[in-house]
C-alpha atoms as a PDB file:
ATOM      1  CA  UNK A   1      54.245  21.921  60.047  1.00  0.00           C
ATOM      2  CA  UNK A   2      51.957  24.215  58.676  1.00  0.00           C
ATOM      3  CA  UNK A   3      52.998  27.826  60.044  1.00  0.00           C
ATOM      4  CA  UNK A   4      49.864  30.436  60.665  1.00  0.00           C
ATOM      5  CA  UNK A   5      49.667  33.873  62.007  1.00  0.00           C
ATOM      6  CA  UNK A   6      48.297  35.126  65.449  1.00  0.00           C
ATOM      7  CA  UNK A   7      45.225  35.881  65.201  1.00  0.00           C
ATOM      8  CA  UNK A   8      42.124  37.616  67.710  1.00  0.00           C
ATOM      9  CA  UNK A   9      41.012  34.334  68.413  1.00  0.00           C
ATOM     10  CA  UNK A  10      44.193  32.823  69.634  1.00  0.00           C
ATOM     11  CA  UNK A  11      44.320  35.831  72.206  1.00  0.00           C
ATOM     12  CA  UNK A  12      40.694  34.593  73.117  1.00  0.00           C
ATOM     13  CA  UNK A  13      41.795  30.968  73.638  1.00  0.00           C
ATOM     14  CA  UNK A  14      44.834  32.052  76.159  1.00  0.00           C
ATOM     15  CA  UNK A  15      42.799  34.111  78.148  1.00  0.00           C
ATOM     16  CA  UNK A  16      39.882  31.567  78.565  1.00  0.00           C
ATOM     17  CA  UNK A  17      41.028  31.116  82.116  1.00  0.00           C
ATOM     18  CA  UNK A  18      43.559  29.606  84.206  1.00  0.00           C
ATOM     19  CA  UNK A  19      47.083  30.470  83.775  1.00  0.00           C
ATOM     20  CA  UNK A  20      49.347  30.802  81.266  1.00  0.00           C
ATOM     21  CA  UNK A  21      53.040  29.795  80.922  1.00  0.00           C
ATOM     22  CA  UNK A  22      55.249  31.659  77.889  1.00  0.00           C
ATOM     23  CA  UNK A  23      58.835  29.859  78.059  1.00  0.00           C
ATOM     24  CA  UNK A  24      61.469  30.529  75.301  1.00  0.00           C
ATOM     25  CA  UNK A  25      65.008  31.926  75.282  1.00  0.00           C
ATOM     26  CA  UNK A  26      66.192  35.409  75.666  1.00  0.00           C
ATOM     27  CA  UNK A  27      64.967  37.334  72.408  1.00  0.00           C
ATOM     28  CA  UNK A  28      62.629  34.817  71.232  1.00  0.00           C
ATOM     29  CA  UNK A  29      59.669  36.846  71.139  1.00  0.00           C
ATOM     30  CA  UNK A  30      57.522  36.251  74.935  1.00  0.00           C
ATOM     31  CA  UNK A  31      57.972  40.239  75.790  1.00  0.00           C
ATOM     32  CA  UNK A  32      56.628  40.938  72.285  1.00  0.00           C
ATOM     33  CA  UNK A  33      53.821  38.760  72.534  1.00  0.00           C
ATOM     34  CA  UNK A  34      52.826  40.045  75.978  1.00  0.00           C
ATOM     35  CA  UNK A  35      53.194  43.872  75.068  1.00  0.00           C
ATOM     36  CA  UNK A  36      51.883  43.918  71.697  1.00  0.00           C
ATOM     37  CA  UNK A  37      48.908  41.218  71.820  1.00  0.00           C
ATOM     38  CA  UNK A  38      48.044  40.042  75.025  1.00  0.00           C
ATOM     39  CA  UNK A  39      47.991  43.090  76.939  1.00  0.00           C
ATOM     40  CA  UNK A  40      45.902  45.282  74.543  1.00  0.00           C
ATOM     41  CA  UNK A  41      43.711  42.174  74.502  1.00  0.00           C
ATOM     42  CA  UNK A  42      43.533  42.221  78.408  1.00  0.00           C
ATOM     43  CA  UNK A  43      42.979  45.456  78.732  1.00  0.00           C
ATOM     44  CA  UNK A  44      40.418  45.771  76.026  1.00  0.00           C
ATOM     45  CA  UNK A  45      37.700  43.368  77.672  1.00  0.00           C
ATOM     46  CA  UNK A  46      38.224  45.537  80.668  1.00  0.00           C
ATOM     47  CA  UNK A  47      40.264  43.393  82.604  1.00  0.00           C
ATOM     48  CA  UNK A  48      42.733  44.424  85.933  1.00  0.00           C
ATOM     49  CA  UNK A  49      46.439  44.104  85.147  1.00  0.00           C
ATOM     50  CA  UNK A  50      49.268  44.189  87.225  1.00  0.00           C
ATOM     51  CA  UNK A  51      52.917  43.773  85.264  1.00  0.00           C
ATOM     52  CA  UNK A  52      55.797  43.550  87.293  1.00  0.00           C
ATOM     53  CA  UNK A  53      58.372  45.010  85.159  1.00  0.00           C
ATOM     54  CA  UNK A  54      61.393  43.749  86.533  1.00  0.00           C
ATOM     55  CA  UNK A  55      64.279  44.342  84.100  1.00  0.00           C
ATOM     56  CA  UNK A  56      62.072  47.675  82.361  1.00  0.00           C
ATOM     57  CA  UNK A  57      61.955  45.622  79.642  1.00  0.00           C
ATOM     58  CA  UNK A  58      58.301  47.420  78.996  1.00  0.00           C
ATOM     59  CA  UNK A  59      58.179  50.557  80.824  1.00  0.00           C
ATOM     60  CA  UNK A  60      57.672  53.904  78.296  1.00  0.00           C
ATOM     61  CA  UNK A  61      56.776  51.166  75.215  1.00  0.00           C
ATOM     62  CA  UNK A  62      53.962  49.915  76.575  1.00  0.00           C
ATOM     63  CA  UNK A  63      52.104  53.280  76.767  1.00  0.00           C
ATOM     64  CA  UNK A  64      51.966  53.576  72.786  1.00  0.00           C
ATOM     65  CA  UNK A  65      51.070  49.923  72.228  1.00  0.00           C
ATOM     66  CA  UNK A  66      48.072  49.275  74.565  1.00  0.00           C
ATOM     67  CA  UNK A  67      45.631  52.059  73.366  1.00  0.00           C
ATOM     68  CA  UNK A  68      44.144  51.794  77.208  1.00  0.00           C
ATOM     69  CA  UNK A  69      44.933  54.285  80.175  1.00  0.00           C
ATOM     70  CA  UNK A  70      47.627  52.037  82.651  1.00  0.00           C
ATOM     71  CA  UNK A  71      49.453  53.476  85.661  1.00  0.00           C
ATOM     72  CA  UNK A  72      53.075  53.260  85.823  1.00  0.00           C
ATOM     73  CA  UNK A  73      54.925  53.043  88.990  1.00  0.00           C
ATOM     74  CA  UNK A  74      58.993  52.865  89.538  1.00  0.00           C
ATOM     75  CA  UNK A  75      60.296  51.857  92.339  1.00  0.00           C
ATOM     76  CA  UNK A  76      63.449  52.327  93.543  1.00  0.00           C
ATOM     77  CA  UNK A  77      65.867  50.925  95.963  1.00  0.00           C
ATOM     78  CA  UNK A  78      65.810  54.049  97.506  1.00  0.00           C
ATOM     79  CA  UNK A  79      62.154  54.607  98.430  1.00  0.00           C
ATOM     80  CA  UNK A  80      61.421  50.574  98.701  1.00  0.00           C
ATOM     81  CA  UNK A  81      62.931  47.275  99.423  1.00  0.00           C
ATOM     82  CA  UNK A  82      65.431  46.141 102.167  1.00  0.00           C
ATOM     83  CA  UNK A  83      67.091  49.304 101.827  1.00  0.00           C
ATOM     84  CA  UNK A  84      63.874  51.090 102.935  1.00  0.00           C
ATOM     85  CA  UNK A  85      62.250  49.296 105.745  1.00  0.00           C
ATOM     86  CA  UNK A  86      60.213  51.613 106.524  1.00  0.00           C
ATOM     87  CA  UNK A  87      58.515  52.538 103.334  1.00  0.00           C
ATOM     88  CA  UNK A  88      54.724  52.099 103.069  1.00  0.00           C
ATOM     89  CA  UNK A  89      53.925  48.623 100.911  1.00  0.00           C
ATOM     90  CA  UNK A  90      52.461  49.389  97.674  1.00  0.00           C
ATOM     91  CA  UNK A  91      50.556  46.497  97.556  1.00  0.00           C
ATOM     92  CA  UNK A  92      47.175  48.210  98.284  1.00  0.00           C
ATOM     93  CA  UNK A  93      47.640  50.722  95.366  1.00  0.00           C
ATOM     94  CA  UNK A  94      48.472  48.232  92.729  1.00  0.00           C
ATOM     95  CA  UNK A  95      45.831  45.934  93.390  1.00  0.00           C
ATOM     96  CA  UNK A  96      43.376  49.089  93.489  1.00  0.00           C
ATOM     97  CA  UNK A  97      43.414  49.652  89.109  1.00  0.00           C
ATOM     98  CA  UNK A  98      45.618  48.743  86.336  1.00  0.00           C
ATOM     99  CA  UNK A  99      49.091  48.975  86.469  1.00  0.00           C
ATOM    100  CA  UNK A 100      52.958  48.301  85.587  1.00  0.00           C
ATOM    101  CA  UNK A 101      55.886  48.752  88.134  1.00  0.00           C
ATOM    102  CA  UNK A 102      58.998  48.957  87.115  1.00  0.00           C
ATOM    103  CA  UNK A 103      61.886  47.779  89.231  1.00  0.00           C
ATOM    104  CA  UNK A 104      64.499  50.637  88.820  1.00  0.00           C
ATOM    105  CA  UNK A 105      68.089  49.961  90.322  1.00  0.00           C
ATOM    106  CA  UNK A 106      71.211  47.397  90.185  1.00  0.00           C
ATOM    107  CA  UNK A 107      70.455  43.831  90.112  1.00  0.00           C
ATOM    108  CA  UNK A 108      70.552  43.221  93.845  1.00  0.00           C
ATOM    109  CA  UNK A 109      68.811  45.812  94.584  1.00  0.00           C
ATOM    110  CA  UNK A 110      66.003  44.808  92.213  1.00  0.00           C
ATOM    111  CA  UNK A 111      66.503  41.215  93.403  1.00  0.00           C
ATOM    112  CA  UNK A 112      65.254  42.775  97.123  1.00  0.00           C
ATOM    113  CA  UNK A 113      62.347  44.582  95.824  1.00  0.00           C
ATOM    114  CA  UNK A 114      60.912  42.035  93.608  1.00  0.00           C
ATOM    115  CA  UNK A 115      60.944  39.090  96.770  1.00  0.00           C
ATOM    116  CA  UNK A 116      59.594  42.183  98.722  1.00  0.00           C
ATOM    117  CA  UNK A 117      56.773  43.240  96.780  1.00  0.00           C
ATOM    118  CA  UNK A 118      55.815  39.606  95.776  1.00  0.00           C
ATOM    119  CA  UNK A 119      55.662  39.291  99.505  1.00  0.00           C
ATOM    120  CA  UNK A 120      53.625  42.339 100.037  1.00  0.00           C
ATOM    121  CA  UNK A 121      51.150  41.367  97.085  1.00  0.00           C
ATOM    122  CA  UNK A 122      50.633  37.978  99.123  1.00  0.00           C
ATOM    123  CA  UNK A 123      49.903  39.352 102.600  1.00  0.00           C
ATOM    124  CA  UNK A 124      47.092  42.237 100.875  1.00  0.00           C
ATOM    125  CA  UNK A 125      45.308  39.435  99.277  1.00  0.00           C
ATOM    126  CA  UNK A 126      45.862  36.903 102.502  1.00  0.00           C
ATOM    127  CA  UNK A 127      44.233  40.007 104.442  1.00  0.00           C
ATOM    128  CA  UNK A 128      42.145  41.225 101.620  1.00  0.00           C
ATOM    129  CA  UNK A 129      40.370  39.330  99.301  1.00  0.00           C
ATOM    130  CA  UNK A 130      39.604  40.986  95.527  1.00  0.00           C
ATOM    131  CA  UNK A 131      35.866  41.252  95.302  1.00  0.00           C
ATOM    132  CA  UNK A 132      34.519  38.815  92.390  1.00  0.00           C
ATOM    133  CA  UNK A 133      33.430  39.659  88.969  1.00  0.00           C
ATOM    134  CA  UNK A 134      36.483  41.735  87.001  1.00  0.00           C
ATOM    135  CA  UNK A 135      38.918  39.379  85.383  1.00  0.00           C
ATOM    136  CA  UNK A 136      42.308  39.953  87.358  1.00  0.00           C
ATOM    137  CA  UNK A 137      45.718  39.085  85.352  1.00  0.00           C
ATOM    138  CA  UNK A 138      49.426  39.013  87.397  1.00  0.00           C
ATOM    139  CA  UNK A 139      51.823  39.416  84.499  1.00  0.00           C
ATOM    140  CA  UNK A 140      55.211  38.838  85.852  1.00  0.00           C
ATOM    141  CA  UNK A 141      59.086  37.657  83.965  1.00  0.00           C
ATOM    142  CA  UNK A 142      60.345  35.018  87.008  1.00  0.00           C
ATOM    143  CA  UNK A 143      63.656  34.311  84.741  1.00  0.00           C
ATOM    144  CA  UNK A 144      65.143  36.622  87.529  1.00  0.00           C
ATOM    145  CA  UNK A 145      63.556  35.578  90.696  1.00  0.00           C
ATOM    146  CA  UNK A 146      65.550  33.369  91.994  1.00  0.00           C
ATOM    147  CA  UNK A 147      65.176  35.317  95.636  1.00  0.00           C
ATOM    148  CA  UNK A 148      61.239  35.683  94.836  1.00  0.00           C
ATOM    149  CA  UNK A 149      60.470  31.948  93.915  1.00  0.00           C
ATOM    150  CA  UNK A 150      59.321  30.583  97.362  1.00  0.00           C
ATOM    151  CA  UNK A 151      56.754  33.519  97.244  1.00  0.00           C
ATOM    152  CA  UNK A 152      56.270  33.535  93.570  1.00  0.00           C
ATOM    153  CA  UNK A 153      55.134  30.035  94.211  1.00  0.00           C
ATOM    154  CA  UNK A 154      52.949  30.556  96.838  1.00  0.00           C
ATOM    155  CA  UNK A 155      51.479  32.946  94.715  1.00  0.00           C
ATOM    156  CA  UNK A 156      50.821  30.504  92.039  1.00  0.00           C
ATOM    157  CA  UNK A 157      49.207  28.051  94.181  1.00  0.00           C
ATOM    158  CA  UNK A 158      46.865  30.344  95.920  1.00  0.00           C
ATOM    159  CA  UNK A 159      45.941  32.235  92.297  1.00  0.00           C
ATOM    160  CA  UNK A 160      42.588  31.155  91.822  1.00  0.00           C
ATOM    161  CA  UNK A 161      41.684  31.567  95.552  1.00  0.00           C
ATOM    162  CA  UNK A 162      42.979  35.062  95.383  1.00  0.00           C
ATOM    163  CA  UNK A 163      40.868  35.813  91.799  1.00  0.00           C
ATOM    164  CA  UNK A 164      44.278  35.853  90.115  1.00  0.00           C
ATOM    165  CA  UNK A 165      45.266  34.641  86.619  1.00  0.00           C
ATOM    166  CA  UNK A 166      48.677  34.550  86.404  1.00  0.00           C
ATOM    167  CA  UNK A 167      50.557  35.083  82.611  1.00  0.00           C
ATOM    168  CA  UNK A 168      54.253  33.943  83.452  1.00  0.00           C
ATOM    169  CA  UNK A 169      57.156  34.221  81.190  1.00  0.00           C
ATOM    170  CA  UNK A 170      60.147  32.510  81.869  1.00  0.00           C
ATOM    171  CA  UNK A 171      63.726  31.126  80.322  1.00  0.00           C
ATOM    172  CA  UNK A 172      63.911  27.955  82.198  1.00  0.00           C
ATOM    173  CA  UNK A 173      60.932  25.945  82.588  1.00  0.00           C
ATOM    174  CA  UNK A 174      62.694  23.058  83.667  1.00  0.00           C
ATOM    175  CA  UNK A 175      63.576  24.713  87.274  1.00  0.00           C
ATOM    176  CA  UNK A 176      59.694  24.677  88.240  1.00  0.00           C
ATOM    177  CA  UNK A 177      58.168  21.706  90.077  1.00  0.00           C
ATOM    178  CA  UNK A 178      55.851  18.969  88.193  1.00  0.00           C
ATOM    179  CA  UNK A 179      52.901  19.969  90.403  1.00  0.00           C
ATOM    180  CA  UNK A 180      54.045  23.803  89.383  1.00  0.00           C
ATOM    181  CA  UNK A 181      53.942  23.523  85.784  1.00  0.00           C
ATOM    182  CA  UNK A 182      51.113  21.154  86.396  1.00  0.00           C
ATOM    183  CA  UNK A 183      49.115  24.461  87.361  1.00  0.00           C
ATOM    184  CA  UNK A 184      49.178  26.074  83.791  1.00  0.00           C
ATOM    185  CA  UNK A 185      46.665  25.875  81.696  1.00  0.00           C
ATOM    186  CA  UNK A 186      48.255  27.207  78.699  1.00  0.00           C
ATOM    187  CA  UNK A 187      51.033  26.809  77.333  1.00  0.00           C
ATOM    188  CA  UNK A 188      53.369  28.831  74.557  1.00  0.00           C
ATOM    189  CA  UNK A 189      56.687  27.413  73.576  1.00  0.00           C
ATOM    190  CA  UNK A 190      59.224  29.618  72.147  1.00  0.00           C
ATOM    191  CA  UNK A 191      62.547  28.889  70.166  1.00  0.00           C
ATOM    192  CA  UNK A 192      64.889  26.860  73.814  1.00  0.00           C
ATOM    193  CA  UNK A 193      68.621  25.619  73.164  1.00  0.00           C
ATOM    194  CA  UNK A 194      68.608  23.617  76.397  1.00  0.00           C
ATOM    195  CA  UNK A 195      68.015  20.325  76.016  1.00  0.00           C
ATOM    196  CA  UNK A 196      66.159  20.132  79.829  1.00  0.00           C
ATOM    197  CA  UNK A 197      64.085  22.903  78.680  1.00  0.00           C
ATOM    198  CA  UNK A 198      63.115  21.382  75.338  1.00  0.00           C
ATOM    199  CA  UNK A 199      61.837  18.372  77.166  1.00  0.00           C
ATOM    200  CA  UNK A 200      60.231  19.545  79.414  1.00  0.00           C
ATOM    201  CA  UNK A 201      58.550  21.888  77.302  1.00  0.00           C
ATOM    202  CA  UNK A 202      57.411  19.157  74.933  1.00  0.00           C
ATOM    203  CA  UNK A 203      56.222  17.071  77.617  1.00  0.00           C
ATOM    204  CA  UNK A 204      53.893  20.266  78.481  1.00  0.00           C
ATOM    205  CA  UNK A 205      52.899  20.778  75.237  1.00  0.00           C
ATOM    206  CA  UNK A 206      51.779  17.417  74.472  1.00  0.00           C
ATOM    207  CA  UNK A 207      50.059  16.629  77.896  1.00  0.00           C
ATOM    208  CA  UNK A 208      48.281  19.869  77.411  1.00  0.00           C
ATOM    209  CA  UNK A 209      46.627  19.494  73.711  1.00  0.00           C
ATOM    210  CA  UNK A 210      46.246  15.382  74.055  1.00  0.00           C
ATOM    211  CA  UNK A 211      42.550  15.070  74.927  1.00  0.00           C
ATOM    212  CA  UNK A 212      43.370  11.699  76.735  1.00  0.00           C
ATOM    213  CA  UNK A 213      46.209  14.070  79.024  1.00  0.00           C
ATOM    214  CA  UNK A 214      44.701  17.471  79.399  1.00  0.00           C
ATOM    215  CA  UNK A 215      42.611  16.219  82.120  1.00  0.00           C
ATOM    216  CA  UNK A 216      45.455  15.168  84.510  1.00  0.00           C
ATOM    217  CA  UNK A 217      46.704  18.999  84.300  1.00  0.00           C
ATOM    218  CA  UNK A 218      45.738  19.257  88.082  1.00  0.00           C
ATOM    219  CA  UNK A 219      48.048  16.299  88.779  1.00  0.00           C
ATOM    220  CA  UNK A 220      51.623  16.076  89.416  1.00  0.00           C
ATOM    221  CA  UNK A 221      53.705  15.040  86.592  1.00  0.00           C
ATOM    222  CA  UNK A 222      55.163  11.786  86.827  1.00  0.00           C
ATOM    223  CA  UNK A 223      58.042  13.027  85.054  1.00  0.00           C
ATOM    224  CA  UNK A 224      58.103  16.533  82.971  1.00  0.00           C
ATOM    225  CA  UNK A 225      62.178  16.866  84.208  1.00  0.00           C
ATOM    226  CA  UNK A 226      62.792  13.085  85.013  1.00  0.00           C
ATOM    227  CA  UNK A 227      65.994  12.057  84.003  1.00  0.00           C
ATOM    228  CA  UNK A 228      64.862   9.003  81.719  1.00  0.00           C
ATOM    229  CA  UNK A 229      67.069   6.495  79.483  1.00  0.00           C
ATOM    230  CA  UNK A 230      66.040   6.913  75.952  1.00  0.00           C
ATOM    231  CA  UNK A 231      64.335   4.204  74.160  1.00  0.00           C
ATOM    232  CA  UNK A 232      66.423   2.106  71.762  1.00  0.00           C
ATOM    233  CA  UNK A 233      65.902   0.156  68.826  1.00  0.00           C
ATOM    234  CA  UNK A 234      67.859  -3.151  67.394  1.00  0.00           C
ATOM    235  CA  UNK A 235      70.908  -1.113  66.369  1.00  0.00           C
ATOM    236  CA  UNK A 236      71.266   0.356  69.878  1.00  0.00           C
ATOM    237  CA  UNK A 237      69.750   3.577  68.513  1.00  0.00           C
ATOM    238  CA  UNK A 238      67.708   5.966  70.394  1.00  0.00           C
ATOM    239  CA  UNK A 239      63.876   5.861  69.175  1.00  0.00           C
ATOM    240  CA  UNK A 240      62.068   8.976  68.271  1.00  0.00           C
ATOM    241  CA  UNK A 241      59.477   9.767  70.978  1.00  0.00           C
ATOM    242  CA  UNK A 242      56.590  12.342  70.330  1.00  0.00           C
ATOM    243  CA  UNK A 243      58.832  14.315  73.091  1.00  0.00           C
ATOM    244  CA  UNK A 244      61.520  13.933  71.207  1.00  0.00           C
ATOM    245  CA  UNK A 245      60.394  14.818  67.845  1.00  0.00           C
ATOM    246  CA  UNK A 246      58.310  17.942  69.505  1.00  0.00           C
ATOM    247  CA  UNK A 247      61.645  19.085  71.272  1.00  0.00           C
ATOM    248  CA  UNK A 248      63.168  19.072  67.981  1.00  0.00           C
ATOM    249  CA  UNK A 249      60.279  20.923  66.083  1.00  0.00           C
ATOM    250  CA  UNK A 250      60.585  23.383  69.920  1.00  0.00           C
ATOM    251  CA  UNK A 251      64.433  23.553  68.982  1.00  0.00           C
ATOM    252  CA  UNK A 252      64.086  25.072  65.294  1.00  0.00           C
ATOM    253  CA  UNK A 253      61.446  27.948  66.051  1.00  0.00           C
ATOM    254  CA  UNK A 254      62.476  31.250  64.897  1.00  0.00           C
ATOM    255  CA  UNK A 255      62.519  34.484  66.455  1.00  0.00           C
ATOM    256  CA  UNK A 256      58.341  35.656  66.772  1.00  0.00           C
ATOM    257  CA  UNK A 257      57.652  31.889  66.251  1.00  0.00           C
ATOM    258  CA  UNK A 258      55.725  29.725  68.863  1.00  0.00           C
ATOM    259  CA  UNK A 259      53.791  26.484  69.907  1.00  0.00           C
ATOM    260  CA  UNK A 260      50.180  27.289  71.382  1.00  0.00           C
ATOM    261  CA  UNK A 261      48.969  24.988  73.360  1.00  0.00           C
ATOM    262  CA  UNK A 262      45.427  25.206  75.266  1.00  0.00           C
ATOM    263  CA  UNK A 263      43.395  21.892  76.942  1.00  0.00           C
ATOM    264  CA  UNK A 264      42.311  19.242  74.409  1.00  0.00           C
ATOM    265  CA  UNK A 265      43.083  20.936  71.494  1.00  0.00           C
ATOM    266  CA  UNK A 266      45.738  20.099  68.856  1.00  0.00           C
ATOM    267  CA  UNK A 267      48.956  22.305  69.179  1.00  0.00           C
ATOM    268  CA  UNK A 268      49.327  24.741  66.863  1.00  0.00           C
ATOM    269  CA  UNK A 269      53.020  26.691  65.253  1.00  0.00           C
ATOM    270  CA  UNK A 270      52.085  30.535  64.606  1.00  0.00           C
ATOM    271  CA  UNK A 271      54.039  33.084  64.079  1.00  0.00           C
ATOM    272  CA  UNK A 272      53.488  35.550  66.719  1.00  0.00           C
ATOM    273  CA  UNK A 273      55.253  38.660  65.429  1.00  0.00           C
ATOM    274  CA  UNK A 274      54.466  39.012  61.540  1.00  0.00           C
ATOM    275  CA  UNK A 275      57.134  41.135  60.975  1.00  0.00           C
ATOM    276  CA  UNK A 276      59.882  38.696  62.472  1.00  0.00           C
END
């Protein structure tokens, strides 16, 4: 498959609207991608961006790479979460301009703040609704939310009421609902090594960028993670599906390397990071 690089107009295509999924294994390149193309990008059409930064895996870098003014706030387990009931939410300031807050603390303690603040995020918009017209991005990692996800979910559901387009990165794909991943418009596949994830991944992929498919998106899947006996031909050999070949094109990405793939249009492999 013919390999090109990232270019402006593949930023343009994943932020035409609705939201985006980046999947891939740790180190694969979805942090790059975010910090060093689709941020700037965001930020330079004058958009409103809230990062939640849970594992500072952008915090001082992002500063240097954006070229834009963006707040950064840290919170601690010590001035908010369960440890601090009665600490004022910070939902109201983050939602006011652009911003990244960093989680700063132990893993439980993070674990707290992040089902906390996603919380706190979804009772300000339930109470306050963002006034129309400035795009509105929720950049958040949920590999670690495993506290957060019945809000997280919530939050996904209710995006385009609230204004919000979310940009989610994530290591297993294959723990979200049908109807979940049937909310993403977008989809970028990095380098998996699970076979769930590669399915279900491929499955995405394809029912995204097959005209015939892209228009179910709003549907539930009748089987992204289904458990499924493989085909087999006259030797008792398992056939090669279009899943099945795609998981194994999915399964041989490099680091920086990545399957875009928007509504109705063909999938294409670029190489996100030219320098990988």
């Amino acid at each position: 498959m013919y390999l090109a690089v990232w270019t402006p107009q593949h930023s343009q295509a994943v932020l035409a609207g609705g939201n985006v999924l980046l999947s891939g294994a740790p180190g694969a390149g979805k942090s790059y991608l975010i910090r060093e193309v689709i941020l700037p990008a965001l930020l330079a059409q004058g958009a409103q961006v809230l990062l939640v930064d849970y594992a500072d895996v952008y915090g001082a870098k992002i500063k240097s790479t954006t070229g834009a003014p963006l707040r950064r706030l840290v919170l601690g387990a010590e001035t908010f979460g369960p440890a601090a009931a009665n600490a004022p939410s910070p939902a109201p300031g983050l939602l006011a301009s652009s911003c990244i807050v960093t989680l700063d603390g132990p893993r439980v303690a993070r674990d707290g703040m992040c089902d906390l603040l996603l919380q706190s995020l979804y009772a300000e918009l339930l109470q306050r609704p963002r006034p129309p017209g400035t795009p509105q991005y929720l950049i958040i990692d949920i590999s670690h939310l495993t506290p957060a996800i019945p809000t997280f979910k919530l939050m996904l559901r209710n995006a385009a009421k609230f204004g919000f387009t979310l940009i989610v990165t994530c290591q297993s794909p294959s723990t979200l609902d049908d109807d979940l991943l049937a909310l993403f418009r977008t989809h970028l596949a990095f380098y998996h090594f699970f076979k769930r994830c590669l399915r279900c991944m491929a499955q995405a992929v394809l029912t995204t960028s097959t005209p015939a498919l892209s228009g179910l998106q709003t549907q539930p899947s009748d089987g992204l993670q289904a458990q499924r006996a493989a085909p087999l031909n006259m030797f008792g050999q398992p056939v090669a599906t279009p899943t099945s070949q795609l998981a194994g094109v999915i399964a041989k990405l490099k680091v920086g390397e990545c399957l875009l793939a928007t509504p109705g249009i063909k999938f294409e492999k670029l190489k996100a990071n030219p320098w990988a």
